[in-house]
Protein backbone atom coordinates (compact mmCIF):
# COMPACT_ATOMS: atom_id res chain seq x y z
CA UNK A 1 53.67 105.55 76.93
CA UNK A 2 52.00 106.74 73.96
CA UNK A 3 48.54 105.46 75.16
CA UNK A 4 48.84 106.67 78.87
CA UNK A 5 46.24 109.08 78.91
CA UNK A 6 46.82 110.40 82.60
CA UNK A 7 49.25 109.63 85.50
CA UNK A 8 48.60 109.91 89.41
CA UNK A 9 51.59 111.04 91.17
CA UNK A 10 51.38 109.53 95.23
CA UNK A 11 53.12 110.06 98.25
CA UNK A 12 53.82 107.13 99.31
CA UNK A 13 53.57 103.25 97.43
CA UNK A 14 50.02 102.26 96.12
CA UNK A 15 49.05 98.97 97.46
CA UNK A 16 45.54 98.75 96.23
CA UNK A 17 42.82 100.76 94.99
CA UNK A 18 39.38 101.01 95.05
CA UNK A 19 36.15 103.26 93.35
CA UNK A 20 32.33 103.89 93.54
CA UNK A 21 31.29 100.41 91.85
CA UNK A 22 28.05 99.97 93.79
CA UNK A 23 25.84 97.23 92.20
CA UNK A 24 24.52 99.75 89.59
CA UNK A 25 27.62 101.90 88.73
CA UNK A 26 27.92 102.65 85.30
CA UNK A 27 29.71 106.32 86.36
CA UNK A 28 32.52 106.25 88.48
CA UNK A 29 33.44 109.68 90.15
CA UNK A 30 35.94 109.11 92.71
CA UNK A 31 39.13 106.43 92.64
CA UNK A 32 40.34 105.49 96.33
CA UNK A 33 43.90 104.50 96.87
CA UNK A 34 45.31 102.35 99.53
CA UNK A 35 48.95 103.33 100.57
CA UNK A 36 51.71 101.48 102.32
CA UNK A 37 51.71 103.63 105.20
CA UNK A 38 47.99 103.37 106.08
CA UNK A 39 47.07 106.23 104.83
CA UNK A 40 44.02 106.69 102.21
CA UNK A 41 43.78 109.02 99.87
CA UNK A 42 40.25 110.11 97.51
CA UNK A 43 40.51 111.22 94.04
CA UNK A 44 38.39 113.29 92.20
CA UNK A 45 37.66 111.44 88.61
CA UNK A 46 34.86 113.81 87.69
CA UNK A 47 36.70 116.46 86.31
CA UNK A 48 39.13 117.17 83.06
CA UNK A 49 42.37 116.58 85.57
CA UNK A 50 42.16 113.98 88.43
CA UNK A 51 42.50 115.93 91.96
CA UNK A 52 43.28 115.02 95.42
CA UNK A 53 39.86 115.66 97.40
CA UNK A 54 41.18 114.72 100.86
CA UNK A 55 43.26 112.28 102.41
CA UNK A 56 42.94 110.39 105.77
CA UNK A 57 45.56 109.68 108.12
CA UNK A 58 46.52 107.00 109.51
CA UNK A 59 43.49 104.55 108.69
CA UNK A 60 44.97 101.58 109.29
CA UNK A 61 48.70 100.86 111.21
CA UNK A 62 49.79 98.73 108.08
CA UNK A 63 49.57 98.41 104.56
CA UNK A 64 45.86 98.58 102.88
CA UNK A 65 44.69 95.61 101.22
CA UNK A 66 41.25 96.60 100.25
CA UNK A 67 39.43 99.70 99.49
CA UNK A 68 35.44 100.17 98.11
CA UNK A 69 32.62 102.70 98.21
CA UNK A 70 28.73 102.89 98.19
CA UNK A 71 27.52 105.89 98.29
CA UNK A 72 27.90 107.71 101.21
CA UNK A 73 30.59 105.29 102.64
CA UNK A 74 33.42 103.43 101.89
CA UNK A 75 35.18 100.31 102.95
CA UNK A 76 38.66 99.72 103.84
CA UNK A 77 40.88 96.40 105.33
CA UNK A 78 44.09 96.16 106.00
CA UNK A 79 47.14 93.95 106.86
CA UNK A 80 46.28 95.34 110.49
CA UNK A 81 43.17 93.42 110.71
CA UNK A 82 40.61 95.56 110.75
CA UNK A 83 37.94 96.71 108.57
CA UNK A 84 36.69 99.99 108.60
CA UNK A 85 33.23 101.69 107.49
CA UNK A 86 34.11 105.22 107.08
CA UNK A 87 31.40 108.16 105.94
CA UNK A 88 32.25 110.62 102.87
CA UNK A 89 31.06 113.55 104.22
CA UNK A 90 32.20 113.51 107.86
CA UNK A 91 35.50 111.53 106.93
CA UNK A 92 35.64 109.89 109.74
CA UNK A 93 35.22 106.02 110.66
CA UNK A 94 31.89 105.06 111.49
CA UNK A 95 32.52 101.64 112.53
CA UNK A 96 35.57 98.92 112.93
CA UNK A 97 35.33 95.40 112.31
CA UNK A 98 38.01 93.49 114.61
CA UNK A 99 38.79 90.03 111.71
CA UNK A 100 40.15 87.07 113.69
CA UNK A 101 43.06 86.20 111.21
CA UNK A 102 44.68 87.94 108.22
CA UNK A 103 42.31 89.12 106.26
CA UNK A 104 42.92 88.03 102.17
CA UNK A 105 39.88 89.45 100.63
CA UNK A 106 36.43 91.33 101.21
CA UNK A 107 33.81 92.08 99.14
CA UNK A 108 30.56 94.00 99.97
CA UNK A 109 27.38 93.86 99.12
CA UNK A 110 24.73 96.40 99.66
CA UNK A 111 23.25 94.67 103.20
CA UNK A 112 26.52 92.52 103.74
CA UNK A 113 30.34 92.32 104.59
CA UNK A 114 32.24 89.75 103.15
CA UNK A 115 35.48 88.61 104.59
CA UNK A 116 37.86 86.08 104.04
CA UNK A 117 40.86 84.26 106.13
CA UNK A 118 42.40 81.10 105.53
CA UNK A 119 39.65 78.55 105.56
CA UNK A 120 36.80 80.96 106.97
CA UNK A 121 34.53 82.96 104.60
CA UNK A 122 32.46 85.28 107.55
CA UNK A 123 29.61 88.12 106.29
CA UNK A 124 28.91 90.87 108.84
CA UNK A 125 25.83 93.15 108.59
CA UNK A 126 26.58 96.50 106.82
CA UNK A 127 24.67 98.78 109.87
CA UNK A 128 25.24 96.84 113.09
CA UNK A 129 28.54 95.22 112.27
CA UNK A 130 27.28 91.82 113.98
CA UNK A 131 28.54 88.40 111.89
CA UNK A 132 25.71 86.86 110.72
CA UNK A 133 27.41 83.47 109.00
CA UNK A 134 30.45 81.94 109.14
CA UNK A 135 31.47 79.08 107.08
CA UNK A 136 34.69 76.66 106.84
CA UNK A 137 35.86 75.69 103.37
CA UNK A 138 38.54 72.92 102.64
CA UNK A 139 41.02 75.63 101.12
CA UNK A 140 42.39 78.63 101.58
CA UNK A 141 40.14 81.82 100.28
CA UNK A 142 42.70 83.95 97.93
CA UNK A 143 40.09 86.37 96.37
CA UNK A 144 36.20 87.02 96.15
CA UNK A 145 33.83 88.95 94.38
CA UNK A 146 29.97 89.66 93.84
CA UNK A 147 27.87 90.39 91.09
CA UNK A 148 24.83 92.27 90.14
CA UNK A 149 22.56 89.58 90.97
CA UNK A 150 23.89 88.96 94.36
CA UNK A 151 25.99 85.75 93.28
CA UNK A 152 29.27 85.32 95.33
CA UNK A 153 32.62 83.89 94.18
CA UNK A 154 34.92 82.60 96.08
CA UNK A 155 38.51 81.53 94.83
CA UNK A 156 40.21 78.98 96.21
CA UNK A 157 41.74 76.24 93.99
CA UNK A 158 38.71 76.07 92.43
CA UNK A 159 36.58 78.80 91.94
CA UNK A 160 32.58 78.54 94.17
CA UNK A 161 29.41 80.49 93.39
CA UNK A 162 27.34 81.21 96.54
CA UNK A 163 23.98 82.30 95.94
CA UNK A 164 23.48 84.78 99.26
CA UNK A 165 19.80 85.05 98.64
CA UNK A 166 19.37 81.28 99.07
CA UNK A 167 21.62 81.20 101.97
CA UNK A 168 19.98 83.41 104.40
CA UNK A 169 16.45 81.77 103.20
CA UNK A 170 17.98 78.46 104.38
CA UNK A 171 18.68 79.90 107.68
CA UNK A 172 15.56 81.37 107.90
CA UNK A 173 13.50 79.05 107.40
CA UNK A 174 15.26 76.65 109.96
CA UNK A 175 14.72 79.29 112.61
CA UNK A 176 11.03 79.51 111.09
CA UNK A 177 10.23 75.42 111.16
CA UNK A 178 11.69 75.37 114.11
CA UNK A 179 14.57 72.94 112.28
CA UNK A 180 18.15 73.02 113.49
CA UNK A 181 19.18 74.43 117.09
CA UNK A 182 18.60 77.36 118.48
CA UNK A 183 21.15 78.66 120.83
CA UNK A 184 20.49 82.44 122.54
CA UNK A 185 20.64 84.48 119.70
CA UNK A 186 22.84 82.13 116.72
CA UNK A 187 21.46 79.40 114.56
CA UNK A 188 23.77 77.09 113.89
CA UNK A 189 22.79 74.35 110.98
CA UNK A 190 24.69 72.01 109.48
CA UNK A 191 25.04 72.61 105.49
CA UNK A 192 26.97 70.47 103.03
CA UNK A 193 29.83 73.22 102.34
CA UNK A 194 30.31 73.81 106.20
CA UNK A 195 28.75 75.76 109.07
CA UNK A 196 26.51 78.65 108.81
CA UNK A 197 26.11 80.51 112.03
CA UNK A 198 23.13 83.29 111.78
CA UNK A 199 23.17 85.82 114.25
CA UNK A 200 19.15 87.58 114.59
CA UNK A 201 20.38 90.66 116.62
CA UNK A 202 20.71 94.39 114.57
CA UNK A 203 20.85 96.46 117.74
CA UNK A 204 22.80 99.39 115.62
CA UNK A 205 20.40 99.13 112.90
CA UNK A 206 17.41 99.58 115.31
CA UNK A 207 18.55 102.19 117.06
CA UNK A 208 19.51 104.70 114.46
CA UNK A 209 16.38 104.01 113.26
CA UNK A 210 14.44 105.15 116.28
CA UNK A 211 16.72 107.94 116.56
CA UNK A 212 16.18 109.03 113.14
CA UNK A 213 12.12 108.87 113.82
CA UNK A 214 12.57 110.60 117.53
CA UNK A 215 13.60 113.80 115.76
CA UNK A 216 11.11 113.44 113.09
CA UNK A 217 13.02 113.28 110.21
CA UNK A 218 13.18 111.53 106.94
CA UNK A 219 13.25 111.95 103.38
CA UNK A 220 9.69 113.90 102.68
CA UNK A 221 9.76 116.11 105.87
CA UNK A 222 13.41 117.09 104.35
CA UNK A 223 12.15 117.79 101.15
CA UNK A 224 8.85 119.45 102.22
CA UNK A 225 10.57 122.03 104.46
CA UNK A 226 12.93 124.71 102.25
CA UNK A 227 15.49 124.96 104.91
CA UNK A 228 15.93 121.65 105.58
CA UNK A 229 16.12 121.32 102.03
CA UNK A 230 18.44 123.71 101.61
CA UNK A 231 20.79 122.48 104.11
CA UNK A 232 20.10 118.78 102.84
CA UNK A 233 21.62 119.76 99.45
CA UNK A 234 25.24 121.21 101.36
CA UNK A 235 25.61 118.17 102.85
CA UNK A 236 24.98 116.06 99.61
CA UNK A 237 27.57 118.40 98.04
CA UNK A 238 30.03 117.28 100.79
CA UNK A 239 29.55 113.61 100.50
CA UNK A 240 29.19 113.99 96.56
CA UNK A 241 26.15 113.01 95.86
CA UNK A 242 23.69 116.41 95.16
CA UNK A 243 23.11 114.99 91.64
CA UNK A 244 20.38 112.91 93.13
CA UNK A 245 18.45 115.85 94.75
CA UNK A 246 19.24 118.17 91.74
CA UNK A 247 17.27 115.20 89.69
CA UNK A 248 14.36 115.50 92.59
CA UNK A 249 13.87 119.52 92.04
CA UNK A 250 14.09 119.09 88.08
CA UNK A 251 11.40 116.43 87.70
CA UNK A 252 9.16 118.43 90.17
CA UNK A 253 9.29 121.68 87.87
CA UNK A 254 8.91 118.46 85.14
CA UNK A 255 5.56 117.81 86.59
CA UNK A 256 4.44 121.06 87.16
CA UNK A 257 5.25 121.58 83.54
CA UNK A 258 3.14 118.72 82.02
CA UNK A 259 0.11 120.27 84.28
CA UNK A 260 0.25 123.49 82.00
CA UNK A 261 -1.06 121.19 79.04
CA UNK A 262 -1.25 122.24 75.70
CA UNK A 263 0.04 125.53 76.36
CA UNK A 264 3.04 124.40 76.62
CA UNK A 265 3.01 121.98 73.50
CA UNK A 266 5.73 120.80 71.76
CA UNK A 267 8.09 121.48 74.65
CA UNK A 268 7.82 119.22 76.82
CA UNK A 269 9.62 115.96 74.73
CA UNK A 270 12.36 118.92 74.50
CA UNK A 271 12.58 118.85 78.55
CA UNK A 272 12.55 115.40 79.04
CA UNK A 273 15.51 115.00 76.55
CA UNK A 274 17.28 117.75 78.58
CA UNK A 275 16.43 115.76 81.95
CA UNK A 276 18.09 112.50 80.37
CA UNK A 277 21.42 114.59 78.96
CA UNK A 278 21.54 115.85 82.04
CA UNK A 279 21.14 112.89 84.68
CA UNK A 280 20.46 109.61 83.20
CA UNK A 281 22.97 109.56 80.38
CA UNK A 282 25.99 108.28 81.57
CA UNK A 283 28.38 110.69 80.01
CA UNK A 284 25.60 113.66 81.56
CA UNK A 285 27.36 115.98 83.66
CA UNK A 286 24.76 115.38 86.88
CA UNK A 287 24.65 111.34 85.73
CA UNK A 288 22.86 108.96 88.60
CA UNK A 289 23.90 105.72 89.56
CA UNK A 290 20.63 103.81 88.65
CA UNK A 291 20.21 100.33 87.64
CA UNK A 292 20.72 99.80 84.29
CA UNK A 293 17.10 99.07 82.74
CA UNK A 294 16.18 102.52 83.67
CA UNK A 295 18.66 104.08 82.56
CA UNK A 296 18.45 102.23 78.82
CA UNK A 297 14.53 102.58 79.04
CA UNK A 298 14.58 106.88 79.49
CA UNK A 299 17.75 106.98 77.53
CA UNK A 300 15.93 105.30 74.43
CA UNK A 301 12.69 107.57 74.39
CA UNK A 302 12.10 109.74 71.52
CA UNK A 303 11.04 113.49 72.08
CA UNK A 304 7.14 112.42 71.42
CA UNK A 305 7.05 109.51 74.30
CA UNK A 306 7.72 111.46 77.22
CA UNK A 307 4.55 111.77 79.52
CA UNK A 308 4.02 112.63 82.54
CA UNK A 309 5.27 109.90 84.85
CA UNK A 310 8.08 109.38 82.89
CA UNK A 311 10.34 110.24 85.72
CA UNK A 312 8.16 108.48 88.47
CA UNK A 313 9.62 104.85 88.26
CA UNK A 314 13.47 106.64 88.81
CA UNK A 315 12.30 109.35 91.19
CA UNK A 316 11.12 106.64 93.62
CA UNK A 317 14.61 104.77 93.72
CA UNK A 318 16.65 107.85 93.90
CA UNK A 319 14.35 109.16 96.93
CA UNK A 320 14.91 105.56 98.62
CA UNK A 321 18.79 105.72 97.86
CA UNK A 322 18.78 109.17 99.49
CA UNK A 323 16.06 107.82 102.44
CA UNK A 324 18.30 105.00 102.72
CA UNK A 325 21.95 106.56 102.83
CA UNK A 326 21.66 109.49 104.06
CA UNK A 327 19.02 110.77 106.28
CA UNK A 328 20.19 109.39 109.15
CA UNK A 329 23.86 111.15 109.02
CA UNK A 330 22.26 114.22 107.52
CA UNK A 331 20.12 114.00 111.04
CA UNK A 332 24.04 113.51 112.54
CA UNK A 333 25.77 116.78 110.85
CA UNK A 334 26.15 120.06 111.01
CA UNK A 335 23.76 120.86 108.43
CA UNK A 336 20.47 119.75 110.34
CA UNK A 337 21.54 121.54 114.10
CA UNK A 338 22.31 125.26 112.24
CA UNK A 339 19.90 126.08 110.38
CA UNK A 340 20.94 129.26 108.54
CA UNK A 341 18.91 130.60 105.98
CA UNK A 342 15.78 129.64 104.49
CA UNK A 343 16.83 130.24 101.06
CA UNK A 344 16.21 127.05 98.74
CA UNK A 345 19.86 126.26 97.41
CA UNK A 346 19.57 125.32 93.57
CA UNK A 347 22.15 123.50 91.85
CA UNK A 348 23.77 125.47 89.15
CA UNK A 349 23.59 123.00 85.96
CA UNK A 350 22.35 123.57 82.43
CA UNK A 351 18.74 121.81 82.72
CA UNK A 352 17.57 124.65 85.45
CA UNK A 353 18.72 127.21 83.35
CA UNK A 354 16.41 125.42 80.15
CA UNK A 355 13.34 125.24 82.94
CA UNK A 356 13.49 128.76 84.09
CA UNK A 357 13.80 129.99 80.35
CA UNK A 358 10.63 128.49 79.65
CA UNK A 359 8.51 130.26 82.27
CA UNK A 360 8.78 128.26 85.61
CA UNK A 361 10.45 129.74 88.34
């Protein structure tokens, strides 16, 4: 017990847990456990003692077997067998996959759902829910898993790797040559390992995309408008994610720093080292979950290569992360229908401190 260096005390038995490992997690904030009762619970890892954040009821009527989050969502399955898509800030279940069989394993990718039961390994789009390949293997599926470069592994007595890229481009380009049968709106095509069945309909997807559009509304008409902005950041506080728009409003007073030129000499390698501490290091306080060459490229400058575009390559994948995962139930909340003030909120970390020392406000 010597080496312990921190103990969760639970309500009720642990049967599985889960955290943020998205594909380009290197910082985990949160830890997910599964409980025997159903319920889940969400931990706060972020912090110098682990605390309960909030707990849901009742998610599934039996034991959890499998528990994951990206971003604004998480993923849960249980011995019930469902799996449920459940949003961070709301905390409530967005959507509810009804498994034919007990489910052993899942594994998620960042457009897929993975699922496995005896013999059948099935993937289900992440937005609409709709199975869109199934496929029969000789042996029972005990565990799976998937790796940063979208390779799948299935274990069964022996162990397979699926390359998912390849297997939609095979279906694809049966439905495109006109190879295989066509039958309303599933492919079916025989492959060597089995079945794949490819279903062409994203209704969900679609729609919350045209509903997103109808009210006007995404990522640069948030950011361009101080009260939506404002509100924007309260509801990435709720779902845990305002480091990436704190990282948006520091490399814009970044930029407008680098246009004041040599009068402001000699600082600016000094800025970009405090940008780096503060959001691309992985021990920074604000860190972002970026993919790992970026974060190794910014984190290796010296204080004389920063420029001016420095930033750009990492501002344009946080902005699509944000566009991505959470415009849409930003557009849902309470945040965008009560508007309250039109004061800018501003995140209260060290590197907007440094900035507004040195003259910008």
């Amino acid at each position: 017990t010597s080496n312990l260096a921190s103990q969760i005390r639970t309500r009720s038995p642990v049967t599985c847990i889960g955290t943020d490992e998205g594909v380009h997690a290197t910082t985990v904030k949160y830890l997910l456990s599964g409980h025997k009762n159903g319920n889940i619970d969400v931990w706060n890892l972020f912090s110098d003692k682990v605390t309960l954040l909030f707990s849901i009821m009742s998610a599934h009527k039996s034991r959890i077997t499998y528990l994951a989050a990206r971003s604004a969502t998480f993923f849960s399955a249980g011995e019930d067998n469902l799996v449920r898509i459940w949003d961070f800030s709301m905390k409530t279940c967005e959507a509810t996959i009804l498994h034919t069989g007990k489910i052993s394993s899942v594994a998620v990718d960042n457009d897929l759902i993975f699922t496995a039961s005896d013999q059948f390994l099935r993937a289900y789009d992440r937005c609409s829910c709709v199975k869109v390949f199934e496929i029969e293997l000789p042996d029972k599926i005990s565990a799976m898993y998937i790796d940063s470069r979208r390779q799948l592994y299935t274990v069964e007595i022996n162990i397979r790797k699926w390359n998912l890229e390849a297997i939609i481009d095979t279906v694809k380009l049966q439905k495109n040559t006109g190879v295989g049968r066509l039958n309303g709106s599933t492919m079916q095509l025989q492959m060597p390992n089995g079945k794949i069945e490819f279903d062409r309909l994203k209704e969900k997807k679609r729609r919350q995309k045209k509903q997103a559009e109808a009210k006007n509304l995404n990522i640069q008409t948030i950011l361009n408008d101080p009260k939506a902005r404002s509100n924007f950041m309260g509801f990435l506080k709720e779902a845990y994610a305002d480091e990436n728009l704190s990282f948006w409003i520091a490399v814009q007073r970044y930029t407008e720093f680098c246009s004041h030129g040599n009068s402001k000499a000699g600082a600016l390698g000094q800025l970009g080292k405090e940008i780096v501490e503060e959001f691309i290091s992985v021990n920074g306080p604000n860190a972002l979950n970026i993919d790992s060459g970026l974060r190794n490229k910014l984190v290796s400058l010296d204080a004389d290569e920063f420029s001016k575009d420095s930033f750009k390559e990492t501002e344009i994948e946080v902005l699509k992360l944000l566009d991505r995962n959470f415009v849409y139930r930003f557009s849902r909340s309470q945040y965008n229908e009560d508007i309250r003030s039109s004061q800018e909120v501003k995140p209260k970390n060290r590197l907007l401190r440094v900035v507004s020392n040195m003259g910008l406000q």
